[in-house]
Every structure is written in C-alpha cells, then in structure tokens.
C-alpha atoms as a PDB file:
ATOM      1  CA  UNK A   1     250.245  96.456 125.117  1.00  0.00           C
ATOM      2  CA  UNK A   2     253.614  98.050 123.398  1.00  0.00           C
ATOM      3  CA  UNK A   3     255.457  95.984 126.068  1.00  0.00           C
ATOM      4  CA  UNK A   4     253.744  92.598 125.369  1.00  0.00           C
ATOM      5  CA  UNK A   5     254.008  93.400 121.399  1.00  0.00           C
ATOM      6  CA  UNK A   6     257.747  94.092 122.224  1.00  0.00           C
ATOM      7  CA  UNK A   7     258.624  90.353 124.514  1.00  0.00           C
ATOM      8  CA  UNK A   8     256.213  88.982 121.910  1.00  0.00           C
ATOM      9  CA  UNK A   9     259.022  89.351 118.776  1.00  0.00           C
ATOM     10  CA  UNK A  10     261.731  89.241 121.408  1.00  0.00           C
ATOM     11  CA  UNK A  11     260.427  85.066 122.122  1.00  0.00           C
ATOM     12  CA  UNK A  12     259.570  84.691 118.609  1.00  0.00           C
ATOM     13  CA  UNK A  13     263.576  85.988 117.403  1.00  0.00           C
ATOM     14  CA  UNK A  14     265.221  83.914 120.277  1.00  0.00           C
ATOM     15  CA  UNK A  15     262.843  80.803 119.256  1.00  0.00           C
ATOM     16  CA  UNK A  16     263.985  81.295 115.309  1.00  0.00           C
ATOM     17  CA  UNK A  17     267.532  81.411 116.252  1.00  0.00           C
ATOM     18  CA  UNK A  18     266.900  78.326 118.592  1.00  0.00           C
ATOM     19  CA  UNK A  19     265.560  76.736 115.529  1.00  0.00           C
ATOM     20  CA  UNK A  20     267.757  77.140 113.288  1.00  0.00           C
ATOM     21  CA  UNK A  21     270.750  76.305 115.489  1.00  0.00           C
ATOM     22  CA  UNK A  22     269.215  73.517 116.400  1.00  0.00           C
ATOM     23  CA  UNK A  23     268.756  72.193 112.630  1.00  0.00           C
ATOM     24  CA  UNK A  24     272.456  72.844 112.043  1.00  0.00           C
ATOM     25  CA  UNK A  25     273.512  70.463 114.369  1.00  0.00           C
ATOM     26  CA  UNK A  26     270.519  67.594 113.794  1.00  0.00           C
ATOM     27  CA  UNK A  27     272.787  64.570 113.072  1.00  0.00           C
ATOM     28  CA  UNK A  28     271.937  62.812 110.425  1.00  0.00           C
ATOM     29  CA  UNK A  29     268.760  60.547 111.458  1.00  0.00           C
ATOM     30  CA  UNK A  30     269.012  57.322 109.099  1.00  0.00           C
ATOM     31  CA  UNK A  31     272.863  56.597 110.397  1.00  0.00           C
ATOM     32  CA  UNK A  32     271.440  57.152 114.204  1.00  0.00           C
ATOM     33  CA  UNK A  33     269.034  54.604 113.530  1.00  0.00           C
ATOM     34  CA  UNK A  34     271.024  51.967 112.034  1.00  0.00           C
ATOM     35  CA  UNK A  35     273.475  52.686 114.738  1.00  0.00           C
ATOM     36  CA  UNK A  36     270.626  51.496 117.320  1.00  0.00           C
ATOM     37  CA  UNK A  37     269.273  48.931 115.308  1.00  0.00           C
ATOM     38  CA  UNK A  38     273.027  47.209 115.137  1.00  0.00           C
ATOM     39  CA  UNK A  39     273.287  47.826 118.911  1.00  0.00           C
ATOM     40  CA  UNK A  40     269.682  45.996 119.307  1.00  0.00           C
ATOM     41  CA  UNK A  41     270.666  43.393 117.750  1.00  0.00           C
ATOM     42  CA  UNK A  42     273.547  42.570 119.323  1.00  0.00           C
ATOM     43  CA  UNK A  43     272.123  42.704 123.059  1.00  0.00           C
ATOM     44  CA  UNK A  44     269.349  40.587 121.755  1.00  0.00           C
ATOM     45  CA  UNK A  45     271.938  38.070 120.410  1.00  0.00           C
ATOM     46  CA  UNK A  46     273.804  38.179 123.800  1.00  0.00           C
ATOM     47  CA  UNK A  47     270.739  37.568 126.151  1.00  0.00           C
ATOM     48  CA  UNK A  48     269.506  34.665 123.723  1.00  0.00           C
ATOM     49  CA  UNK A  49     273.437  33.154 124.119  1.00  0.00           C
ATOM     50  CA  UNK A  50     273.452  33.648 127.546  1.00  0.00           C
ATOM     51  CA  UNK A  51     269.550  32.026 128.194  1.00  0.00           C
ATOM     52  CA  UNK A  52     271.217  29.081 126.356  1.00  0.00           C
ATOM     53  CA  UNK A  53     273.818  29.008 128.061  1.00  0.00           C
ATOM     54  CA  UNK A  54     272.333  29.192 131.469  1.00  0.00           C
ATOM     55  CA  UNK A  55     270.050  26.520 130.278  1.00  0.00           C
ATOM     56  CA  UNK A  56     272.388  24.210 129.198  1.00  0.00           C
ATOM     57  CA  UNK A  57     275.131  24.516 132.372  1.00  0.00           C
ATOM     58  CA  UNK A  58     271.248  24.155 134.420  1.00  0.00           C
ATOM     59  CA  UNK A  59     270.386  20.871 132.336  1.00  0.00           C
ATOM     60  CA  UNK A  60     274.010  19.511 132.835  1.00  0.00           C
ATOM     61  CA  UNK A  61     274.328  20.329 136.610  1.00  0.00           C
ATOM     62  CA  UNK A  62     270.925  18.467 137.094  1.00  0.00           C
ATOM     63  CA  UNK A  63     271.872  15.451 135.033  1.00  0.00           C
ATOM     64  CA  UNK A  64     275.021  15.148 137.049  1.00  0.00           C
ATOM     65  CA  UNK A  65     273.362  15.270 140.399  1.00  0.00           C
ATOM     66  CA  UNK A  66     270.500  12.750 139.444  1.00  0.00           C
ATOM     67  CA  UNK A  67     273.193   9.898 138.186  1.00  0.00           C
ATOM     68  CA  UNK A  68     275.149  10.525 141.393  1.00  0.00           C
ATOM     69  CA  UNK A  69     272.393  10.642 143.690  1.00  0.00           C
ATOM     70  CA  UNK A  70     271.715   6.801 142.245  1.00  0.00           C
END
C-alpha cells in the first residue's frame, strides 16, 4: 500500500505541474476565436463568389450554344 500511496502523489505532482504549465501557455481564447471567425468568413465569401461565378460562366456557355445551335 506504501508503494501505491507513494505513485499516487508522484501522478498527482507531475499532473499539477502539467497544469500549471499548461495554463501559462493557454493563448488568449477571445483573439483565437475572432481569428477563426475572420477566417470563416472569408472561405464562406470565396465559395459563395466562386458558386456565382461558376453559375454565371454555366448560364453564359449555355446561352451561347443554344443561339448557335439555331
């Protein structure tokens, strides 16, 4: 049992330290997620250009091909 008790606050120091380390180098969670949010919004303004886009060059190529099939 003196062995068990001894690992037992052996984990329990190595898991504080871990802690605490661990805190001291958190970064600072607001900026992270307004850093994702930003990046979010960007891709999600890309894919909706690009669906447009697609959509559009799709539209033209088939207007093109039905006036010249006439």
């Amino acid at each position: 049992m003196k062995l068990l008790s001894k690992i037992a606050l052996g984990s329990t120091a190595a898991l504080g330290s871990a802690m605490a380390s661990a805190t001291a180098t958190t970064p600072d969670v607001a900026a992270t997620i307004e850093t994702a949010v930003a990046a979010g919004q960007s891709n999600y303004t890309l894919v909706v250009v690009g669906l447009l886009s697609l959509a559009s060059i799709g539209f033209g190529v088939g207007f093109i091909i039905s006036k010249l099939s006439r």
